[in-house]
Protein backbone atom coordinates (compact mmCIF):
# COMPACT_ATOMS: atom_id res chain seq x y z
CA UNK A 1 5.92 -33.64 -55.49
CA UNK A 2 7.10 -30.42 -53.97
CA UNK A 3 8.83 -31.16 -50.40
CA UNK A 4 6.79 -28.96 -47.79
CA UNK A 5 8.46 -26.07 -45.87
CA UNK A 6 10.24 -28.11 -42.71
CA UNK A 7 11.29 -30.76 -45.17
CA UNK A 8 12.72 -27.71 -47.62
CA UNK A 9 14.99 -26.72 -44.72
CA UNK A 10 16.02 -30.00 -43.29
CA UNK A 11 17.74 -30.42 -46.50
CA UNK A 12 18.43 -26.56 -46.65
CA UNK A 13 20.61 -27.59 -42.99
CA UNK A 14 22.04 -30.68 -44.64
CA UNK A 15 23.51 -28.53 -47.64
CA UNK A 16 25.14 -25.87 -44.60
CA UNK A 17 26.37 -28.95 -42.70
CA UNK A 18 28.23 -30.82 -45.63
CA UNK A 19 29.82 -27.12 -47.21
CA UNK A 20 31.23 -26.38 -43.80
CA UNK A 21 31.84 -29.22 -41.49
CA UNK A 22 34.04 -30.62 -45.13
CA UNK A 23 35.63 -28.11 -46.71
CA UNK A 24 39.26 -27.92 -47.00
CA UNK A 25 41.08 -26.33 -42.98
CA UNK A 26 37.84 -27.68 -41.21
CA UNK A 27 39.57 -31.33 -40.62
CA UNK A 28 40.35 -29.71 -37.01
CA UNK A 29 36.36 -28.59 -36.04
CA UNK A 30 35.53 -30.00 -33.26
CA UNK A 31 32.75 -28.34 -31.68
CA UNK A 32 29.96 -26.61 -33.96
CA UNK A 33 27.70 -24.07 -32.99
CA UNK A 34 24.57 -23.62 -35.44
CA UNK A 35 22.87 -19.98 -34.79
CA UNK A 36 19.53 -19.15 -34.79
CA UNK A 37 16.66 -15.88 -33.41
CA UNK A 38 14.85 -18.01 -31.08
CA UNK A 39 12.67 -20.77 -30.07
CA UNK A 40 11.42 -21.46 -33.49
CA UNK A 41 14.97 -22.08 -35.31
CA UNK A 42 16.05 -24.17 -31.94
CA UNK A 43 13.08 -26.37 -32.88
CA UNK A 44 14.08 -26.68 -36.65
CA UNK A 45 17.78 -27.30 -36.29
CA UNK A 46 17.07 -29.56 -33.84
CA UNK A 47 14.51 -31.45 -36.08
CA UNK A 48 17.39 -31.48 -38.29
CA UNK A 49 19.46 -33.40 -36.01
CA UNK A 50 16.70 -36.50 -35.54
CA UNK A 51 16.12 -36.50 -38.97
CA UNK A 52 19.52 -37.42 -39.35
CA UNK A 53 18.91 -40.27 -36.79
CA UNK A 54 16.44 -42.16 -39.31
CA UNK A 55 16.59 -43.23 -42.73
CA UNK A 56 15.44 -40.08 -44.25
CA UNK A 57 19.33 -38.68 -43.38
CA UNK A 58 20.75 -36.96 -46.09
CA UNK A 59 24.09 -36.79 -44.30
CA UNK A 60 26.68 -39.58 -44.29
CA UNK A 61 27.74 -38.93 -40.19
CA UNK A 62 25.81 -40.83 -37.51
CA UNK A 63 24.08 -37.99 -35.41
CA UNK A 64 23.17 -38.48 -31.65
CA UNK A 65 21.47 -35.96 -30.06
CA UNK A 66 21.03 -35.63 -25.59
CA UNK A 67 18.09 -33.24 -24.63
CA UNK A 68 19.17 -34.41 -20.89
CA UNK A 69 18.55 -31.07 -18.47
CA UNK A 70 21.63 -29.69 -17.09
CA UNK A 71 21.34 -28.61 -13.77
CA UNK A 72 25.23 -28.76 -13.01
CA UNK A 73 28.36 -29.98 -14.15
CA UNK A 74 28.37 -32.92 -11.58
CA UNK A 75 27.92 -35.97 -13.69
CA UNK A 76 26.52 -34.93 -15.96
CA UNK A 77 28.74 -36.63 -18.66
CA UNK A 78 27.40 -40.06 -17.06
CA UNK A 79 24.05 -39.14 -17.30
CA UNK A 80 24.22 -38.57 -21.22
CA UNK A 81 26.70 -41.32 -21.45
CA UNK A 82 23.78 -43.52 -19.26
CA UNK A 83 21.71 -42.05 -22.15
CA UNK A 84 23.67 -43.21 -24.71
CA UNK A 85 23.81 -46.87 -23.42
CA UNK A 86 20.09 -46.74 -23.68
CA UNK A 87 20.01 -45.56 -27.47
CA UNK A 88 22.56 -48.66 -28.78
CA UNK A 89 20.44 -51.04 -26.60
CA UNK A 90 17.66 -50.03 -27.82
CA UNK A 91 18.88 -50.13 -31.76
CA UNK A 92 20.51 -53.01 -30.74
CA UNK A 93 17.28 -54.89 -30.59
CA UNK A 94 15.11 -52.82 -33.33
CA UNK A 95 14.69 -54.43 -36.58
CA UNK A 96 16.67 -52.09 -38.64
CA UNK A 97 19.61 -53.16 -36.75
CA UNK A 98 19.90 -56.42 -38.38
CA UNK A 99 20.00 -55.02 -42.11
CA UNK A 100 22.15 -52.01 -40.85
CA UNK A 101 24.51 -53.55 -38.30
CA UNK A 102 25.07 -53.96 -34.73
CA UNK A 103 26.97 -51.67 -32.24
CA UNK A 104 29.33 -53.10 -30.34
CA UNK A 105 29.73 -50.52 -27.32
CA UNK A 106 29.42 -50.73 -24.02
CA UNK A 107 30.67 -47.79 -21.76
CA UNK A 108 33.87 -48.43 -19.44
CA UNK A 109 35.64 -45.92 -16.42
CA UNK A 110 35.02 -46.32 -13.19
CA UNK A 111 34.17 -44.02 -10.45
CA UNK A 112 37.45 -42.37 -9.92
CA UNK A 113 37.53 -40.96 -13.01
CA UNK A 114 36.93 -37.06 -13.52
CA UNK A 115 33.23 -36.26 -15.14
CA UNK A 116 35.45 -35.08 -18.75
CA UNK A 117 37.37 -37.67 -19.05
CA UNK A 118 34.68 -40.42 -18.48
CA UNK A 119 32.68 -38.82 -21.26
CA UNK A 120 34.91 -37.88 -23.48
CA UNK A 121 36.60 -41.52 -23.82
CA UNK A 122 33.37 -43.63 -23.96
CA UNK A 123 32.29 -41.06 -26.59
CA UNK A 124 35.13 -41.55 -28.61
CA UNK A 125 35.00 -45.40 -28.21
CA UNK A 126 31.61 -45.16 -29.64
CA UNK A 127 33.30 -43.23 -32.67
CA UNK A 128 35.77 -46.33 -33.19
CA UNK A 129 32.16 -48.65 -32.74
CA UNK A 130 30.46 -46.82 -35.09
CA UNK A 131 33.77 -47.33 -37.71
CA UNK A 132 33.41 -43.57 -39.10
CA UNK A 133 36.33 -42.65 -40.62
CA UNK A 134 36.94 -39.02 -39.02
CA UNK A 135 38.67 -38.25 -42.55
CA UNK A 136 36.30 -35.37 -44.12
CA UNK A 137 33.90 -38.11 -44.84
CA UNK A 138 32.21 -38.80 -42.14
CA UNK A 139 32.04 -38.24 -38.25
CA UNK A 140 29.80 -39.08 -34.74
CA UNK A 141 28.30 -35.86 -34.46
CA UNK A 142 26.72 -35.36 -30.70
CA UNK A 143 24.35 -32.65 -30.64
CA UNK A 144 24.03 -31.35 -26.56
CA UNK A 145 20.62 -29.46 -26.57
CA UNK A 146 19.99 -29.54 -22.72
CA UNK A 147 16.26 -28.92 -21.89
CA UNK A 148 16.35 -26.85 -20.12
CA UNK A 149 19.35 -25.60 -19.33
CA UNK A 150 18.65 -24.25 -16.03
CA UNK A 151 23.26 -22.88 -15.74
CA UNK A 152 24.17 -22.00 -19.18
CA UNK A 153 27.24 -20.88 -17.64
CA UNK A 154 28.15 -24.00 -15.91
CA UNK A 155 27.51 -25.52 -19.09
CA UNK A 156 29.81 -23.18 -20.95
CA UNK A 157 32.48 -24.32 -18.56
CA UNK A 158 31.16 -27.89 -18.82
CA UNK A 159 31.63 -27.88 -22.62
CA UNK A 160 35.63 -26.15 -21.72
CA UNK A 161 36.44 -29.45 -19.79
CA UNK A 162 35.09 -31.67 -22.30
CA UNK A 163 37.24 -29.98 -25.38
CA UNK A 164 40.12 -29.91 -22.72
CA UNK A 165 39.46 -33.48 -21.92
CA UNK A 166 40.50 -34.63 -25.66
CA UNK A 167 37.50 -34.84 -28.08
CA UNK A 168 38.94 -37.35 -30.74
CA UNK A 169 39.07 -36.03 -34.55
CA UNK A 170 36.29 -38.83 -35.42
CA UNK A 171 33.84 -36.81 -33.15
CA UNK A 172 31.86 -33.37 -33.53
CA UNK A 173 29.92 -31.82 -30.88
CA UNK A 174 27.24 -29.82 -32.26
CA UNK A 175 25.51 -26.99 -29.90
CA UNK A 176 22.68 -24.26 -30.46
CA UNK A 177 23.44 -20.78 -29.93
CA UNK A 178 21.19 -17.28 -30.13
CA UNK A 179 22.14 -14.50 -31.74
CA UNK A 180 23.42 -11.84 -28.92
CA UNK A 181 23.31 -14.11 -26.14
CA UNK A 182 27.82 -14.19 -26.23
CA UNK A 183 27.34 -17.10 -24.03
CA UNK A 184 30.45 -18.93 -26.18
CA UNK A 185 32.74 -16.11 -26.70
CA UNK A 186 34.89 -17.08 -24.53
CA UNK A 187 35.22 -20.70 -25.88
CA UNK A 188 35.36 -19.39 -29.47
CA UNK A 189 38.44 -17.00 -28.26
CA UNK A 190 39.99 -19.83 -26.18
CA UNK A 191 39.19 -22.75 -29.46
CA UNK A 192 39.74 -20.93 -32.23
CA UNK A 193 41.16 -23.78 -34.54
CA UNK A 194 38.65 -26.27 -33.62
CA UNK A 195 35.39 -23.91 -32.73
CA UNK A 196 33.17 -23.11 -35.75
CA UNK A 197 29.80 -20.91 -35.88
CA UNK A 198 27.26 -21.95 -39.07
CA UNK A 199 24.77 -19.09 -40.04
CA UNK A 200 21.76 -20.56 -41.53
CA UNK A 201 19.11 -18.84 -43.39
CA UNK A 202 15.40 -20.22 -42.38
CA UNK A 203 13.50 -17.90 -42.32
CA UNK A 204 10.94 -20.07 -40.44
CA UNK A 205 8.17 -17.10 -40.25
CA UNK A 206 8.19 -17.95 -43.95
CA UNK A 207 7.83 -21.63 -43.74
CA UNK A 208 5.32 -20.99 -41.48
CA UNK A 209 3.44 -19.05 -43.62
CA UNK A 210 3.80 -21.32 -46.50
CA UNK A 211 2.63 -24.53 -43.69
CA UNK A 212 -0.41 -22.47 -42.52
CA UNK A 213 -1.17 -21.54 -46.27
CA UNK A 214 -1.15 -25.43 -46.97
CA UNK A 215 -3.34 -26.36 -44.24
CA UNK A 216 -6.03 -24.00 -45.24
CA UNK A 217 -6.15 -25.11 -48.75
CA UNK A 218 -6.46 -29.04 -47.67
CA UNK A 219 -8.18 -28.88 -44.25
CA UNK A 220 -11.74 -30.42 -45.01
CA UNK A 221 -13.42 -30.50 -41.52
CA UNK A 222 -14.45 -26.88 -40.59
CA UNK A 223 -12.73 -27.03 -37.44
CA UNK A 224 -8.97 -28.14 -39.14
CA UNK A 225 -9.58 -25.03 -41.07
CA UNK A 226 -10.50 -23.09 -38.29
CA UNK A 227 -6.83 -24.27 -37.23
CA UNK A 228 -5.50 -23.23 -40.03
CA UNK A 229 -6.89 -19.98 -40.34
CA UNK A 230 -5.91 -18.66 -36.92
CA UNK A 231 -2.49 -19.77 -37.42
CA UNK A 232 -2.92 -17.64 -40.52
CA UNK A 233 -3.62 -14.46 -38.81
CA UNK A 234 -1.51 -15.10 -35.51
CA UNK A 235 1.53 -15.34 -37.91
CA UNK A 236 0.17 -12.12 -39.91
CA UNK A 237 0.05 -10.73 -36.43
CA UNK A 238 3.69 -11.21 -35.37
CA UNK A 239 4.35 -10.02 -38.77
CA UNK A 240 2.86 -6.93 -38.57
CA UNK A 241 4.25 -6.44 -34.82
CA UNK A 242 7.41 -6.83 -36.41
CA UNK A 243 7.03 -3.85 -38.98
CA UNK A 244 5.13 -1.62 -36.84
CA UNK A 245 2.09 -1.25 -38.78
CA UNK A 246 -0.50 -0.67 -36.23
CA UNK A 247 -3.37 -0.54 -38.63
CA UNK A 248 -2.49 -4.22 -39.82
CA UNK A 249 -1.98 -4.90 -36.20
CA UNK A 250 -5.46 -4.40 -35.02
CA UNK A 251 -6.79 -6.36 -37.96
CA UNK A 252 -5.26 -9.24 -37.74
CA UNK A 253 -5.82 -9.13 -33.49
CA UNK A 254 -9.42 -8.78 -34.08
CA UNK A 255 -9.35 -11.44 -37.08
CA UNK A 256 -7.69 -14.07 -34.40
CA UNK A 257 -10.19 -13.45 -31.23
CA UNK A 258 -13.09 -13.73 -33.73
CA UNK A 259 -11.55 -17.19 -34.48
CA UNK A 260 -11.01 -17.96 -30.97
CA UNK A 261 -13.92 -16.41 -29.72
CA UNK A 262 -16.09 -18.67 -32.33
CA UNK A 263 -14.12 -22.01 -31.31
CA UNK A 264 -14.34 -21.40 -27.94
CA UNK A 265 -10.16 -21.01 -27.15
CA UNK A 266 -10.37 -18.95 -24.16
CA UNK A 267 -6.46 -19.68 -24.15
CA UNK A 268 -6.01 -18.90 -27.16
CA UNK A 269 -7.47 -15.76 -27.03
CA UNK A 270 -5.00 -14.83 -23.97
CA UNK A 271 -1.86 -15.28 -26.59
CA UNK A 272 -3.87 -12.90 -28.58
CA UNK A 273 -3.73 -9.94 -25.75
CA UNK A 274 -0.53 -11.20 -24.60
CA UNK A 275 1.25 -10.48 -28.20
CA UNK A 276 -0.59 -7.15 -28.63
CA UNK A 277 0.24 -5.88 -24.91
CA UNK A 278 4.20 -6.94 -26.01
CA UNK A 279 3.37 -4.28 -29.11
CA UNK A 280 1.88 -1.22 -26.83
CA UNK A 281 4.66 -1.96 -24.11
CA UNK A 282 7.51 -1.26 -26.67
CA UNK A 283 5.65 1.72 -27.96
CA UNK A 284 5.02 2.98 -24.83
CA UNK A 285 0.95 3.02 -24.74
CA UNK A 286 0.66 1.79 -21.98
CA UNK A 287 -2.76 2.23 -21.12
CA UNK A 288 -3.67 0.40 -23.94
CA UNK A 289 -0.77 -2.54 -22.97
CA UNK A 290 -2.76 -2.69 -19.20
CA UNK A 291 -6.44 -3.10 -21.18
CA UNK A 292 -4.55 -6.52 -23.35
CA UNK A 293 -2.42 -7.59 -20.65
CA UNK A 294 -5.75 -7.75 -18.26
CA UNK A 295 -7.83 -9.21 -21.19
CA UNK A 296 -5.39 -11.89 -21.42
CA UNK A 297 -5.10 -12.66 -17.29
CA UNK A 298 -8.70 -12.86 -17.18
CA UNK A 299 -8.96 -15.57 -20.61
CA UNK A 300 -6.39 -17.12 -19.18
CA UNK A 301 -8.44 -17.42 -15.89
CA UNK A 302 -10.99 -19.32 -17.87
CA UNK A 303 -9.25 -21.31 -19.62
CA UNK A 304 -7.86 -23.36 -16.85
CA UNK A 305 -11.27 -22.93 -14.59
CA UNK A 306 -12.87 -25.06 -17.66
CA UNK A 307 -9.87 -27.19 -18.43
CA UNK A 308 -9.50 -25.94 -21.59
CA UNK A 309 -5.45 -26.26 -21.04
CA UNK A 310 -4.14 -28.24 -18.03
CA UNK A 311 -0.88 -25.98 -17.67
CA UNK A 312 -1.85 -24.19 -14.67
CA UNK A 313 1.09 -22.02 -14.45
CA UNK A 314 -1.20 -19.76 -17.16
CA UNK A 315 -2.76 -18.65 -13.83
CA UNK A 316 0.58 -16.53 -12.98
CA UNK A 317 2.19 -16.03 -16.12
CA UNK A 318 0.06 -13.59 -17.41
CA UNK A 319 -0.33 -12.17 -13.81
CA UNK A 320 3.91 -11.88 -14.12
CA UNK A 321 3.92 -10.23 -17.44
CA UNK A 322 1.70 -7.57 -15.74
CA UNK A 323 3.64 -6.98 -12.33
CA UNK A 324 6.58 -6.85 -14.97
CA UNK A 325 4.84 -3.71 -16.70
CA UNK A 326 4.57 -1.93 -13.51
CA UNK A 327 8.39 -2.70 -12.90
CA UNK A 328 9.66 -1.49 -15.87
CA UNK A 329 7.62 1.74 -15.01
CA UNK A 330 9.39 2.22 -11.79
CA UNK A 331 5.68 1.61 -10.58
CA UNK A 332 7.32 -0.47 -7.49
CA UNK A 333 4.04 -0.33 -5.35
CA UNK A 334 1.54 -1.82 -7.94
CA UNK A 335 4.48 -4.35 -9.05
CA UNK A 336 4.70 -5.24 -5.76
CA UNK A 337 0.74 -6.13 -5.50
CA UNK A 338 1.17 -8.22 -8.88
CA UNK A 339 4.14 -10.22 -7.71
CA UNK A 340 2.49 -10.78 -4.36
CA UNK A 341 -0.92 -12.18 -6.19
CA UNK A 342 1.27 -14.23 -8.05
CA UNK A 343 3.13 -15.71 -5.13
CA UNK A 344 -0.08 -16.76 -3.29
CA UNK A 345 -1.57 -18.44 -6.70
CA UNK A 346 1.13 -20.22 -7.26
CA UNK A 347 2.28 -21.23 -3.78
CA UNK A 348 0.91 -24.80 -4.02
CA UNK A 349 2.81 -25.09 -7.40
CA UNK A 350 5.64 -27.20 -6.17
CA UNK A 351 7.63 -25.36 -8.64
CA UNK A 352 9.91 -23.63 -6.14
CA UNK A 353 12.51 -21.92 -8.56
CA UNK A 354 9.78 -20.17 -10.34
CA UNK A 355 7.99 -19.24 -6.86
CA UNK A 356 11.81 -18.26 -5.67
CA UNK A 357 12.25 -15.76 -8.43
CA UNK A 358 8.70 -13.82 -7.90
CA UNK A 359 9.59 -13.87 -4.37
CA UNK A 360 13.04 -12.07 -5.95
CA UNK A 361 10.89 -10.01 -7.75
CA UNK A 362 8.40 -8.41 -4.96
CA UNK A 363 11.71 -8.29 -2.66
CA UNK A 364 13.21 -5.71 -4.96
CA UNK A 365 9.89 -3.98 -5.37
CA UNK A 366 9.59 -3.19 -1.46
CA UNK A 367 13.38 -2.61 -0.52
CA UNK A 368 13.03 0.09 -3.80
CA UNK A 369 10.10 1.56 -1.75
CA UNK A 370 12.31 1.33 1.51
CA UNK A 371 10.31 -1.70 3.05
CA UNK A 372 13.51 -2.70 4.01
CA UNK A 373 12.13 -5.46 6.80
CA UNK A 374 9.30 -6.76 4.40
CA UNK A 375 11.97 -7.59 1.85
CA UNK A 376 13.92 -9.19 4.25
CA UNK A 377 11.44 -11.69 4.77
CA UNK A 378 10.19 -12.14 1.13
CA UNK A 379 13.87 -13.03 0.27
CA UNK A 380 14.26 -15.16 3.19
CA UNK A 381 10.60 -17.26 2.44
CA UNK A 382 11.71 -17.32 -1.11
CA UNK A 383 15.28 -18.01 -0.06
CA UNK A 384 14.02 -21.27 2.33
CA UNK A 385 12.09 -22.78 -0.92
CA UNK A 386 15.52 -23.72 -2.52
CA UNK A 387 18.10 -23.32 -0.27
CA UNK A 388 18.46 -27.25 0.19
CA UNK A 389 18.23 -27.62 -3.79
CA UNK A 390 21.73 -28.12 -4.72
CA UNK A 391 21.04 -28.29 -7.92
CA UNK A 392 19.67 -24.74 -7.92
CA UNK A 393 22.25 -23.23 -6.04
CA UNK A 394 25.11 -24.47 -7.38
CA UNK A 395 23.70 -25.00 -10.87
CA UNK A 396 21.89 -22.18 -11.16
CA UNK A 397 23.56 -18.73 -12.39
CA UNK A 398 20.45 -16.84 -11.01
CA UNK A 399 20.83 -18.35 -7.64
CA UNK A 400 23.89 -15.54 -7.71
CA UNK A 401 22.14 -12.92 -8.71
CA UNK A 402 18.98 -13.86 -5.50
CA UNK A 403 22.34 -13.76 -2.88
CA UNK A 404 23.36 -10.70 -3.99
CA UNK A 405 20.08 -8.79 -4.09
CA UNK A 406 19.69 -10.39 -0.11
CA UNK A 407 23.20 -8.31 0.37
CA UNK A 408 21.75 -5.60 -0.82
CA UNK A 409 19.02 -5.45 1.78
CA UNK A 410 21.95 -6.39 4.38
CA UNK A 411 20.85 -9.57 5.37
CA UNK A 412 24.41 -11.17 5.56
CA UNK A 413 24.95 -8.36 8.10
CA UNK A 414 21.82 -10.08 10.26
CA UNK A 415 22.38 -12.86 12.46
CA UNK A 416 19.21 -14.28 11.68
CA UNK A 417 20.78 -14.95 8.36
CA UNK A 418 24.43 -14.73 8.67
CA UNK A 419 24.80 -19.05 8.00
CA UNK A 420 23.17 -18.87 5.20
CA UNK A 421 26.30 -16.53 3.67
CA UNK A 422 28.83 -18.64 5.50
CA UNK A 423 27.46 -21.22 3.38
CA UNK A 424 27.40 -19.41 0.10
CA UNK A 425 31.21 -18.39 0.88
CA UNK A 426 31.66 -22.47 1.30
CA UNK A 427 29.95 -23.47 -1.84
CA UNK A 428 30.79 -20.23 -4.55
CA UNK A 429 34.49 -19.13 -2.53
CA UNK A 430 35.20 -15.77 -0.66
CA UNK A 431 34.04 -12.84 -1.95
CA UNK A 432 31.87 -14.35 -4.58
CA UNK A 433 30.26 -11.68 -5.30
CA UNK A 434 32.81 -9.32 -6.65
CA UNK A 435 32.49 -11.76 -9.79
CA UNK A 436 29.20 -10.58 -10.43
CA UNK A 437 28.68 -8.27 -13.09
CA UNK A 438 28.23 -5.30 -10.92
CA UNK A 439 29.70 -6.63 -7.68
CA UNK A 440 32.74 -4.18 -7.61
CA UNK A 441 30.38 -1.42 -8.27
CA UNK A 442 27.95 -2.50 -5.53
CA UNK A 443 30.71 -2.73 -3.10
CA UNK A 444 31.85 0.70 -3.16
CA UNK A 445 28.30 1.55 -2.36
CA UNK A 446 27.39 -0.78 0.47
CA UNK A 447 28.07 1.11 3.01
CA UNK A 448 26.31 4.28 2.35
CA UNK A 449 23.89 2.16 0.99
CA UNK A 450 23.33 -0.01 4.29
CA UNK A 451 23.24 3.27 6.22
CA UNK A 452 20.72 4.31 3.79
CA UNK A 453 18.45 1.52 3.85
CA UNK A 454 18.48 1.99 7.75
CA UNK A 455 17.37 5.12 8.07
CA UNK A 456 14.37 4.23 5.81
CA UNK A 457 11.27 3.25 7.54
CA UNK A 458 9.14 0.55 6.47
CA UNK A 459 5.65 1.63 5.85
């Protein structure tokens, strides 16, 4: 029997994975970095990886694989070593572990020891457990896919200590990288012996086609093929998005709200409008983009007012997207309205980073209008939501970029405020922000700039 699409490219990974991690000069690799568009191939590779944890592996290394969130560098090798701990145990006592073998491992380091080091040596110790022979036949392979990874460049430089650390030649860490995103240049450059990128070929759109195709032709309740057949279309959609055919576009749109329309999917309806307002933005229609992204806010609206969907954050997402069209426009007034309708449906959240960056958002919308004193106090109430969250601010690579835009309304020039910088200086070192990418540029203007902003009155 034919394997189905995911299975096709599990094995399609497992083929990439034993060609280059054993071919002759890759002895050295230590850390691998498999590449991929987007959410879709993070998903498969990382399927991959846990089918390599059961007995349908096709590869001869034992695979681990830590989804822990990384907030910040601080421990965090404990935390996946704590994780680890918890995986043995728990084989320890499964079934499978009495046919397969036992693993003698148990993690040792006290507290003294550096973060690196701690990890590094219990995960090579687990190497020696685990009796692989680090020889071009097999290896512990670690796969770090942090979700989410709310500092992907403290995790960059997390990864640099680890490598520096010693990573032993039985072990190979395996991360997920997106095509553009540079975020490992610099360890590529800095490990080029032992740093290696694979390039597979999904082509998931394809296997998701081929999936969706399946399901119609053996779903027998009418509502599994109702499933089926908006997957169908929704994929045709993207498709045609993709090519620019506009004619195909609005066909397969109207094909997938009839579908959801029918089944009563008032959310899935709003992915509908959300996807075609994507399609108008880029091509610069943007009356018709308002008319989908409005269609979708107001589907959306429904959805959770009949529970159709418990995420709740639906409620501003959609509202986002739209304040985010009026940015992009230079339309700072209307943005401003969006964010702010945003802010106050979302304000009993409890999800304070996502509340801190609207409130980032609306700021830059009135100090670009010259409401230089209402931006001052929607960075400072977005400011006091996290300010207290280490893990944010020193975790947090946007937490930078928040600082900076409250020095560009002058606010470390206020004495209201001035502590707040005196602790930033503390935490991120003098002059932090002439590391940011245009802090040298935005220093050379700051003074005509506060002078500007000062003779601008707030309306």
């Amino acid at each position: 029997m034919q394997e189905n699409a995911v299975k096709q490219r599990v094995r399609l990974l497992e083929a990439l994975w034993e060609e280059e991690s054993r071919q002759p000069g890759r002895e050295q690799m230590r850390l691998a970095c498999m590449m991929g568009t987007g959410t879709v191939d993070y998903r498969m590779i990382k399927g991959f990886v846990m089918v390599q944890m059961t007995e349908e592996a096709g590869l001869p290394d034992v695979f681990l694989c830590s989804h822990h969130p990384f907030r910040s560098p601080e421990n965090y090798g404990r935390q996946l070593v704590n994780g680890m701990k918890d995986y043995i145990d728990a084989w320890n006592q499964h079934a499978l572990s009495d046919e397969h073998g036992k693993v003698d491992w148990t993690p040792e380091g006290d507290e003294q020891d550096a973060d690196e080091v701690y990890f590094t040596r219990n995960l090579n110790k687990l190497a020696e457990s685990l009796q692989v022979t680090g020889e071009g036949e097999d290896y512990l392979v670690m796969a770090l896919m942090p979700e989410p990874n709310y500092a992907p460049t403290e995790f960059v430089k997390w990864l640099d200590a680890i490598l520096k650390a010693g990573v032993s030649g039985k072990v190979r860490l395996l991360i997920f990288d997106l095509y553009g995103s540079h975020f490992y240049e610099g360890l590529e450059k800095s490990y080029k012996d032992i740093f290696v990128r694979l390039y597979p070929d999904l082509d998931m759109p394809g296997a998701m086609s081929q999936i969706a195709e399946q399901a119609m032709v053996t779903a027998v309740r009418p509502e599994d093929k109702a499933i089926a057949s908006f997957q169908k279309n929704l994929l045709e959609l993207n498709k045609a998005i993709g090519r620019g055919e506009e004619r195909d576009i609005e066909l397969y749109r109207d094909e997938c709200l009839r579908i959801a329309i029918q089944q009563q999917w008032p959310h899935m309806e709003a992915v509908v409008h959300f996807f075609t307002h994507g399609y108008f933005m880029a091509t610069e229609k943007y009356d018709r983009a308002a008319t989908e992204i409005d269609q979708a806010i107001r589907r959306a609206d429904v959805a959770v007012a009949e529970a159709k969907i418990e995420d709740k954050a639906l409620v501003v997402q959609y509202r986002i997207t739209k304040a985010n069209m009026f940015l992009l426009r230079e339309k700072y007034e209307e943005a401003e309205n969006g964010y702010a309708e945003c802010i106050e449906k979302y304000r009993d959240s409890g999800d304070n980073v996502v509340l801190t960056g609207i409130h980032q958002m609306m700021g830059m919308c009135q100090r670009k209008q010259g409401k230089v004193k209402a931006a001052r106090k929607t960075f400072a109430d977005g400011w006091l939501l996290v300010k207290d969250d280490k893990a944010y601010v020193d975790g947090n690579a946007m937490s930078r970029f928040y600082a900076q835009q409250m020095m560009k309304a002058g606010m470390d020039r206020i004495a209201e405020y001035r502590d707040w910088f005196e602790d930033l200086e503390k935490r991120w070192g003098k002059r932090w922000y002439m590391q940011m990418p245009d802090g040298k540029q935005s220093m050379k203007k700051r003074e005509q700039q506060i002078f500007d902003d000062a003779l601008l009155v707030d309306q």
